[in-house]
Protein backbone atom coordinates (compact mmCIF):
# COMPACT_ATOMS: atom_id res chain seq x y z
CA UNK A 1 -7.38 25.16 8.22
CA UNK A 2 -9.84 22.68 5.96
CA UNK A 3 -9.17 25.59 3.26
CA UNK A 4 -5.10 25.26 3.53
CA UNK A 5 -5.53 21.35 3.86
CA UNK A 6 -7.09 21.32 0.22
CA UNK A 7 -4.27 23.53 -1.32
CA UNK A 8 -1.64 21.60 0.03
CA UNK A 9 -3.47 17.99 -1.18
CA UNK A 10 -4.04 19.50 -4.59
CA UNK A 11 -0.45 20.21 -5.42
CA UNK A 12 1.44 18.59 -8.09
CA UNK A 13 4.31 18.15 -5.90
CA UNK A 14 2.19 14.91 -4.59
CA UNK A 15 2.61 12.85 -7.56
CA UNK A 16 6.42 13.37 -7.43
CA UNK A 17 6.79 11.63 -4.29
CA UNK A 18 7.72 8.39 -5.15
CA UNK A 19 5.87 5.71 -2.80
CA UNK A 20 5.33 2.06 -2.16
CA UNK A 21 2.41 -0.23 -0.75
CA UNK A 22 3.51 -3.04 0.91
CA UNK A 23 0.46 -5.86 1.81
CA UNK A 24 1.24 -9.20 3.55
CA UNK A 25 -1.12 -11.95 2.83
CA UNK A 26 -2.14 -15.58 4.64
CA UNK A 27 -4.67 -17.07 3.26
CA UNK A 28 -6.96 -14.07 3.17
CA UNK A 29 -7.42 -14.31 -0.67
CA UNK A 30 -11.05 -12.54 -0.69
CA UNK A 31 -9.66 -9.34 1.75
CA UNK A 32 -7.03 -9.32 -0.93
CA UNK A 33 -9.52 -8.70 -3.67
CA UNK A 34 -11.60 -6.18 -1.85
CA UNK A 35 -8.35 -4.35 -0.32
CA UNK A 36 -6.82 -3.98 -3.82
CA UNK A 37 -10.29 -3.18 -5.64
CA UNK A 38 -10.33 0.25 -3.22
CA UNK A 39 -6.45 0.75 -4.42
CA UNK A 40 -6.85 0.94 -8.18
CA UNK A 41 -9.85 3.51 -7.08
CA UNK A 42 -7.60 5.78 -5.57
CA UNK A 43 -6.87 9.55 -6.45
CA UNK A 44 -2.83 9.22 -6.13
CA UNK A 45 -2.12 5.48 -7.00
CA UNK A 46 0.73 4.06 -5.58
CA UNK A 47 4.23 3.54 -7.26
CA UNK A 48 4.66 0.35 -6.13
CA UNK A 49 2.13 -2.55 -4.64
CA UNK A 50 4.08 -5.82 -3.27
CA UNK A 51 2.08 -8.13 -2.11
CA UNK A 52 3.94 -10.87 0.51
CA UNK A 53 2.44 -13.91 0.29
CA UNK A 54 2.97 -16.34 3.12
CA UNK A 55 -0.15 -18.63 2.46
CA UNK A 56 1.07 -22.49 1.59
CA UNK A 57 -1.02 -22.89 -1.39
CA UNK A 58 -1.58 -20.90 -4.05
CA UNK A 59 -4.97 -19.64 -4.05
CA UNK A 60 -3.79 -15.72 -3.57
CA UNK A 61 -1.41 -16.11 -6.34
CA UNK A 62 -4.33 -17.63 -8.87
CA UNK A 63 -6.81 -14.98 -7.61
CA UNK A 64 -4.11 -12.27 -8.69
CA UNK A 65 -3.09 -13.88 -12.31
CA UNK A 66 -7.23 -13.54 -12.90
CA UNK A 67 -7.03 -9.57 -12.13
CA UNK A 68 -4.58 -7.56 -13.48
CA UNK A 69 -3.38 -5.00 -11.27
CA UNK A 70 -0.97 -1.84 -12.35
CA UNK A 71 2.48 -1.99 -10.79
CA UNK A 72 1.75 -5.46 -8.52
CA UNK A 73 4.29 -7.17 -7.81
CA UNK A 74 4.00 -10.46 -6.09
CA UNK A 75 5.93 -12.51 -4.00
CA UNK A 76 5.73 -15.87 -2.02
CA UNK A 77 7.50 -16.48 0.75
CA UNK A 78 8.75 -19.78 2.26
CA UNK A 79 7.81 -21.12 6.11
CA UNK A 80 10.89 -19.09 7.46
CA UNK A 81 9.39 -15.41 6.13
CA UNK A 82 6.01 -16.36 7.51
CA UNK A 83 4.50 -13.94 10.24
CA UNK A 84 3.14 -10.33 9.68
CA UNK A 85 6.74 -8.62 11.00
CA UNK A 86 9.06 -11.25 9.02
CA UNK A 87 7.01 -10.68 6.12
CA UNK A 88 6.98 -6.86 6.20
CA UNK A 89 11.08 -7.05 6.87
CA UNK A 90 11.03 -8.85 3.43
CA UNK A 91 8.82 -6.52 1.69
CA UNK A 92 10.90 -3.81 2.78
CA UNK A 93 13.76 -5.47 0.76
CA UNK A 94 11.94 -5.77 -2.42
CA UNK A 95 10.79 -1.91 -2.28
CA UNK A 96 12.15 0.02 -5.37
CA UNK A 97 15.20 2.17 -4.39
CA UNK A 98 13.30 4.89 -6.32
CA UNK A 99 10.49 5.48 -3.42
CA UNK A 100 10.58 7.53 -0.75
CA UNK A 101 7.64 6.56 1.50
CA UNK A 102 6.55 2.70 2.34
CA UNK A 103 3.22 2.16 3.00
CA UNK A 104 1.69 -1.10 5.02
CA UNK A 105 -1.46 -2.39 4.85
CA UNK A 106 -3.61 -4.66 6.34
CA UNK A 107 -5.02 -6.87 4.15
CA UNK A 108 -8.63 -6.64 5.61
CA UNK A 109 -8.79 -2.86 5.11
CA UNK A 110 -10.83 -1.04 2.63
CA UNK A 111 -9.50 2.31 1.64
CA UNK A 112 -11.63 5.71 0.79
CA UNK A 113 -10.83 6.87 -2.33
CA UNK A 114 -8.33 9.84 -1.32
CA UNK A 115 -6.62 7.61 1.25
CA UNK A 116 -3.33 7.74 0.15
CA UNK A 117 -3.68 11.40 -1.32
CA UNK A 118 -4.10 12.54 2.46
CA UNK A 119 -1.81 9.99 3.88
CA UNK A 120 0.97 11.14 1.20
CA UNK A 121 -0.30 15.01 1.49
CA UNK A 122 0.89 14.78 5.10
CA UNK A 123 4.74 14.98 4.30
CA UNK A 124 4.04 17.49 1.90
CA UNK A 125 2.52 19.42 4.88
CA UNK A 126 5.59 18.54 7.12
CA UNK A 127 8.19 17.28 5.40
CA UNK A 128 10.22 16.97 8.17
CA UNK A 129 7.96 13.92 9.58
CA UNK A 130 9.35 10.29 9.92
CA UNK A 131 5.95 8.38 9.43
CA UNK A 132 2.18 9.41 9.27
CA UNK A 133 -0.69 6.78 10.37
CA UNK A 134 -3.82 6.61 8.74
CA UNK A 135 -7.48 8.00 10.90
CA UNK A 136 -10.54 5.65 10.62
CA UNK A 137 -13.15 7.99 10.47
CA UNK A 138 -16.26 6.02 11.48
């Protein structure tokens, strides 16, 4: 099975599956930076990384202008989009109509560097499957 797992990871048809990251935010700057450090050090980078900012000042947004990260996009949202669901509801609108798979984060989580190469691997390996969670393996 580990054999078959490899072949089916390795295949080009992994990097033609469009996908997007989405990451809500509140006040949590520091996580940010770690959490996003571990994304640009992934195998299969992401097509899209929104980042849903409901913190009132704008320390995330500063902390982002000072690192520049590929295909970032960042948005602020106002009292009324605050919360973890309402801001994942308006993530979800701002995804690209050119990806197939959204991903969500939590912003305190630091990601092995084939995360999203096995998470995204998964529908290759059953591409029937409506959503794949992630393993912590410690």
């Amino acid at each position: 099975m580990k054999d078959e797992r490899k072949t089916i990871l390795s295949s080009s048809s992994l990097n033609k599956i469009p996908f997007s990251l989405i990451v809500c935010t509140y006040k949590r700057q520091d996580a940010l930076f770690k959490l996003l450090e571990s994304v640009v050090r992934q195998s299969l980078y992401p097509d899209q990384i929104l980042i849903i900012d409901g913190s009132p000042e704008d320390a995330t947004k500063e902390m982002l202008l000072d690192k520049k990260y590929p295909k970032l996009e960042y948005f602020k949202v106002d009292v009324i989009h605050r919360g973890l669901t309402k801001q994942r509801n308006y993530g979800v609108k701002k995804v690209s109509e050119t990806s197939e798979i959204v991903c969500f984060l939590d912003v305190d989580i630091v990601l092995t560097p084939d995360y999203f190469q096995n998470l995204i691997g998964t529908y290759s390996q059953f591409p029937d499957a409506l959503g794949v969670g992630g393993v912590y393996p410690g």
